[in-house]
C-alpha atoms as a PDB file:
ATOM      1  CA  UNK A   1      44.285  -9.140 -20.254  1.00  0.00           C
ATOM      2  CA  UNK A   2      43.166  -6.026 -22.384  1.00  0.00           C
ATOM      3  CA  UNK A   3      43.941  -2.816 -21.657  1.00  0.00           C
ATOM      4  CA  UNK A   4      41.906   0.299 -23.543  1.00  0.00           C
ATOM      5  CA  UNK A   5      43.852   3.489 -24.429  1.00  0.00           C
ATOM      6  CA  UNK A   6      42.681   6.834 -25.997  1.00  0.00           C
ATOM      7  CA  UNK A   7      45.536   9.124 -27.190  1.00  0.00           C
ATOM      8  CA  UNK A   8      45.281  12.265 -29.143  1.00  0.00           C
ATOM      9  CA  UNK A   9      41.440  12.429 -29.994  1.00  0.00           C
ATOM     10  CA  UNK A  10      38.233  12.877 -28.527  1.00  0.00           C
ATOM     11  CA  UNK A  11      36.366   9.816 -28.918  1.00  0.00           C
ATOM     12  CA  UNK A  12      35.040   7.875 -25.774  1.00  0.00           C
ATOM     13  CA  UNK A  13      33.967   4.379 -25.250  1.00  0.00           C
ATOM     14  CA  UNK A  14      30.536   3.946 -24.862  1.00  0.00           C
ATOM     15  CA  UNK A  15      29.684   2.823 -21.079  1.00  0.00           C
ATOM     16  CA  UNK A  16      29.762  -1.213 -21.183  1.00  0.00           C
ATOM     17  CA  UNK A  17      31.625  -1.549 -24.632  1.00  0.00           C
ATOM     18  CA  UNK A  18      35.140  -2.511 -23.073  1.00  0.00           C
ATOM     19  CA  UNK A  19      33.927  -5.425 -20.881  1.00  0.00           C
ATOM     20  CA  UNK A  20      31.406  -6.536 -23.935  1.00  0.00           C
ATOM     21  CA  UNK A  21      34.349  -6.489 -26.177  1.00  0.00           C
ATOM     22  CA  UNK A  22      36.948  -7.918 -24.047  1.00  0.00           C
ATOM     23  CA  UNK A  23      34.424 -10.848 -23.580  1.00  0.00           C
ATOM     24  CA  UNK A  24      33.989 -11.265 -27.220  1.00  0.00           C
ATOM     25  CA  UNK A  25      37.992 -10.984 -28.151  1.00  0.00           C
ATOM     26  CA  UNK A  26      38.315 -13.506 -24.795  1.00  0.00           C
ATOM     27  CA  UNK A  27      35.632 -15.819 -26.795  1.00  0.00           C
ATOM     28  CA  UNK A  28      37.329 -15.408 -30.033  1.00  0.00           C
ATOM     29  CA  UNK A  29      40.778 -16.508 -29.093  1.00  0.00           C
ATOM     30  CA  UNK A  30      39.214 -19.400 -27.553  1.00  0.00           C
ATOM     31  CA  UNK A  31      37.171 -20.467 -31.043  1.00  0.00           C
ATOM     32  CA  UNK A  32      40.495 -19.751 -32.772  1.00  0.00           C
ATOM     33  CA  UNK A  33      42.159 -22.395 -29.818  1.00  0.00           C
ATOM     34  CA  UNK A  34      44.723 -19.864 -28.592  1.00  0.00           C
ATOM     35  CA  UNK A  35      45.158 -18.179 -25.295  1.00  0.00           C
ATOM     36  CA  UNK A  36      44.938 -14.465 -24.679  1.00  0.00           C
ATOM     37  CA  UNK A  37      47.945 -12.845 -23.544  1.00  0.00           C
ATOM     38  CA  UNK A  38      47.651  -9.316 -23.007  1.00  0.00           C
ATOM     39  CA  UNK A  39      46.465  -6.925 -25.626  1.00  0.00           C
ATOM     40  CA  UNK A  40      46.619  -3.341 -25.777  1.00  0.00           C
ATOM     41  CA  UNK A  41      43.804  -1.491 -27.574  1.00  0.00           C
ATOM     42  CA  UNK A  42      44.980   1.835 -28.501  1.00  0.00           C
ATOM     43  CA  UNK A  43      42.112   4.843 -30.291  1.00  0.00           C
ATOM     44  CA  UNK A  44      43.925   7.621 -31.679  1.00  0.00           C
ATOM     45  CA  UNK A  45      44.104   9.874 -34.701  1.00  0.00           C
ATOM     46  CA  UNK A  46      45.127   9.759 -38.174  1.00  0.00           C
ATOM     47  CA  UNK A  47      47.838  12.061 -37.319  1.00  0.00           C
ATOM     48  CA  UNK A  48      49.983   9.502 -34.923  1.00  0.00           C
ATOM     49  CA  UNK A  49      48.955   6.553 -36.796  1.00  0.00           C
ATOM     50  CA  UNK A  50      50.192   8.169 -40.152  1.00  0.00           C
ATOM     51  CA  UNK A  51      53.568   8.259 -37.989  1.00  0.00           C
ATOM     52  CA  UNK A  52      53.376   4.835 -37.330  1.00  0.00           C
ATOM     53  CA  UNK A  53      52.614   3.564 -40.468  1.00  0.00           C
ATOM     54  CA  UNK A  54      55.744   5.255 -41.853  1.00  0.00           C
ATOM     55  CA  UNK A  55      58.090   4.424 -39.310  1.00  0.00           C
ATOM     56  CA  UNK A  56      57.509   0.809 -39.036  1.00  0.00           C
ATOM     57  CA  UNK A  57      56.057  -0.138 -42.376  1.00  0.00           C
ATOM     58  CA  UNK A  58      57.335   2.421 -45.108  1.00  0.00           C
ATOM     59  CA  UNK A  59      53.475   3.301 -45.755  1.00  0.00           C
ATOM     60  CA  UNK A  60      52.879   7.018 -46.315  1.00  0.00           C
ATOM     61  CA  UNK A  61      49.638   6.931 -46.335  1.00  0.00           C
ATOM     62  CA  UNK A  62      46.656   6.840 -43.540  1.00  0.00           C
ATOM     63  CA  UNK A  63      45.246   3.229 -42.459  1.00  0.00           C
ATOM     64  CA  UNK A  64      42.209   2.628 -39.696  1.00  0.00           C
ATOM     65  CA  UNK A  65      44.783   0.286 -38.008  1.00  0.00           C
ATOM     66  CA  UNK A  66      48.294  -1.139 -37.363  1.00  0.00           C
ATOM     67  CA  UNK A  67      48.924  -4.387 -35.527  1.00  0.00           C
ATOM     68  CA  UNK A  68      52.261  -4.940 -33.361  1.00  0.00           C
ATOM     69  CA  UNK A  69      52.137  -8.749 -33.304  1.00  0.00           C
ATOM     70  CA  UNK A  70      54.238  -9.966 -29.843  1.00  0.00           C
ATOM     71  CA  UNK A  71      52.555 -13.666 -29.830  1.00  0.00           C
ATOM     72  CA  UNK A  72      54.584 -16.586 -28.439  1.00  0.00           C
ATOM     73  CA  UNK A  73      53.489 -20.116 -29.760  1.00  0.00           C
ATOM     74  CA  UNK A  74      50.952 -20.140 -27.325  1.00  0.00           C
ATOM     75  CA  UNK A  75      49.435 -17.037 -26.639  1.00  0.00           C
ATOM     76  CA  UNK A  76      48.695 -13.743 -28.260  1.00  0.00           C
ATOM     77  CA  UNK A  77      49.955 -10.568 -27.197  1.00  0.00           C
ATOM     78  CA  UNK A  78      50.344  -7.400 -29.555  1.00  0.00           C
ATOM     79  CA  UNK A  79      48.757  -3.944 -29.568  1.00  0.00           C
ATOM     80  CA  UNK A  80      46.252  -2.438 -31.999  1.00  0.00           C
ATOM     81  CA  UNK A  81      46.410   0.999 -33.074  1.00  0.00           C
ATOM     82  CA  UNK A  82      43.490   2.141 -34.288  1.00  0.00           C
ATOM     83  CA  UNK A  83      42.361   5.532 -36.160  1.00  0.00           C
ATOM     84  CA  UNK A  84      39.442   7.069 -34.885  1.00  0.00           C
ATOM     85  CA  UNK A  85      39.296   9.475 -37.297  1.00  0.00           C
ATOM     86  CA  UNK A  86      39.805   6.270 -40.502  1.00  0.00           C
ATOM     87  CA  UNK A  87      36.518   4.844 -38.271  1.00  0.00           C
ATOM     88  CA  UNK A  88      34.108   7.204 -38.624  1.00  0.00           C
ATOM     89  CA  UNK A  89      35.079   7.670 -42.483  1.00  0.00           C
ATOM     90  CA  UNK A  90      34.790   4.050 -42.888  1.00  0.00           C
ATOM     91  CA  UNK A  91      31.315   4.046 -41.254  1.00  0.00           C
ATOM     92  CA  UNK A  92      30.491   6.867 -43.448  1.00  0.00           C
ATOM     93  CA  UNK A  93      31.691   5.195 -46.540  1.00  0.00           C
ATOM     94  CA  UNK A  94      30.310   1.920 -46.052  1.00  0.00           C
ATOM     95  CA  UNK A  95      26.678   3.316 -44.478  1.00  0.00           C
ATOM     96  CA  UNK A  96      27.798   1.181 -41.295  1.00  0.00           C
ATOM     97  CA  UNK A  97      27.766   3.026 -37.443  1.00  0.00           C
ATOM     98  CA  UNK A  98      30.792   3.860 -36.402  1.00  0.00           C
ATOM     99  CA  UNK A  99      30.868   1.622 -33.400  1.00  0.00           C
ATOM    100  CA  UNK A 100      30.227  -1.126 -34.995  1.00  0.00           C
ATOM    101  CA  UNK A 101      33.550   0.052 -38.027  1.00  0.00           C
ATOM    102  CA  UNK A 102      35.261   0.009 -34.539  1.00  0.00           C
ATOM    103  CA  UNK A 103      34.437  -3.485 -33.866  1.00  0.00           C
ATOM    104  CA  UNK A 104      35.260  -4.633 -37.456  1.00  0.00           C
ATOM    105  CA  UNK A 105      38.520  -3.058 -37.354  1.00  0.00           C
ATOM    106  CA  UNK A 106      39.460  -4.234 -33.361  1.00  0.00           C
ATOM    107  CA  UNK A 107      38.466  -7.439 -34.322  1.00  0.00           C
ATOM    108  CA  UNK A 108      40.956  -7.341 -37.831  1.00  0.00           C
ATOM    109  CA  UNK A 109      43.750  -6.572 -35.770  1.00  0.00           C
ATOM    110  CA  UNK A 110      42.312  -9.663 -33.076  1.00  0.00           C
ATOM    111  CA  UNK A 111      42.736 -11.824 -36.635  1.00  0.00           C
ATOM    112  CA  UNK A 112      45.928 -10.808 -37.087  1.00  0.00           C
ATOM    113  CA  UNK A 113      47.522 -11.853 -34.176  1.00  0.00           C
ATOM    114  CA  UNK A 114      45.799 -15.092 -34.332  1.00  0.00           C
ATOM    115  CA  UNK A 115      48.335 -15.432 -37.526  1.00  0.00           C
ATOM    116  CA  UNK A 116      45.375 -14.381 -40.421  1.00  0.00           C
ATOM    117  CA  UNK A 117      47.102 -12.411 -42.911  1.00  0.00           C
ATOM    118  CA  UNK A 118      44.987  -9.936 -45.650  1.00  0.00           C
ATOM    119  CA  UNK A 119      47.786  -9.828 -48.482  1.00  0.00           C
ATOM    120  CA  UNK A 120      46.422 -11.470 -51.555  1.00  0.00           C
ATOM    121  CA  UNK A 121      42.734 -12.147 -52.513  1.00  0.00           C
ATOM    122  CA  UNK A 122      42.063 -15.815 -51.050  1.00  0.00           C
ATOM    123  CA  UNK A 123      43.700 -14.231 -47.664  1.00  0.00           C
ATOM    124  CA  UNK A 124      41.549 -11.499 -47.818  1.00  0.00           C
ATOM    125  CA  UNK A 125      38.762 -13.926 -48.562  1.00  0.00           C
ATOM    126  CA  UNK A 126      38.788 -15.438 -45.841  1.00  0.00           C
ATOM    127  CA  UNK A 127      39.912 -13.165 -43.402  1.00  0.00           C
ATOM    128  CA  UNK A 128      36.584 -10.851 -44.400  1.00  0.00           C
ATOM    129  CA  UNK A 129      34.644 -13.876 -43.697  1.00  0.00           C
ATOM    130  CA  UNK A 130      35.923 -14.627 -40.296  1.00  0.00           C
ATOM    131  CA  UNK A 131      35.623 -10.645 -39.811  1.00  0.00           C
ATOM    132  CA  UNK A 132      31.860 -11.494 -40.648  1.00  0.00           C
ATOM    133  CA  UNK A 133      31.576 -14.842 -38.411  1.00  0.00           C
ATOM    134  CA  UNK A 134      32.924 -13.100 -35.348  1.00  0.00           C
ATOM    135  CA  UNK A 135      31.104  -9.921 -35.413  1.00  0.00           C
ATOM    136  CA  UNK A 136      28.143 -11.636 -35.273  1.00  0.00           C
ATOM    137  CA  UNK A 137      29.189 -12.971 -31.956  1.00  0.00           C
ATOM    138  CA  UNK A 138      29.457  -9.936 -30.409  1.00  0.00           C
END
């Protein structure tokens, strides 16, 4: 089950996005032969995720999203902070609309919690290109 959450900023999902994207996270978890737990997908600003990031990971600076990873062996569970406000700068930054930042950065954390890690380049590598191979299945 996924669960959608806006704290602390003004953005709004677009009518249809949360069913379209809970299909498509449902999907990927399949392709990645795992089982979806529940998931909590949380928009807020850079203020609260700034928090987070130095609370739980010593980072003092701001990041467009932090993953709390609860998985068991056989399911995923976690929840995905997101920054709105590291979205639409992203977009910006890259020429890309911010929805579809949003969906690059939801489905990052989705990655995550399907055990992908982004720390060195060949993990990077290839978690950019399943970034890339899922996208296109949305």
């Amino acid at each position: 089950m996924i669960f959608y959450h806006i704290d602390n900023t003004k953005f709004k999902f677009p009518y249809g996005f949360k069913k379209r994207c809970s299909d498509w996270i449902n999907k990927t978890v399949i392709k990645e032969n795992s089982q979806l737990g529940t998931i909590n997908i949380i928009v807020t600003s850079d203020e609260l995720l700034l928090e987070k990031n130095i609370e739980y990971l010593n980072h003092n600076f701001y990041t467009d999203i932090i993953t709390f990873d609860y998985s068991s062996k056989d399911k995923i569970f976690g929840d995905l902070f997101i920054s709105y406000d590291r979205v639409v700068e992203n977009a910006k930054q890259y020429e890309n609309f911010t929805i579809d930042e949003l969906k690059r950065v939801i489905i990052h954390g989705i990655l995550h919690l399907l055990g992908y890690k982004d720390q060195t380049p060949p993990e990077k590598a290839i978690m950019t290109q399943k970034e890339n191979f899922y996208l296109k299945l949305f």
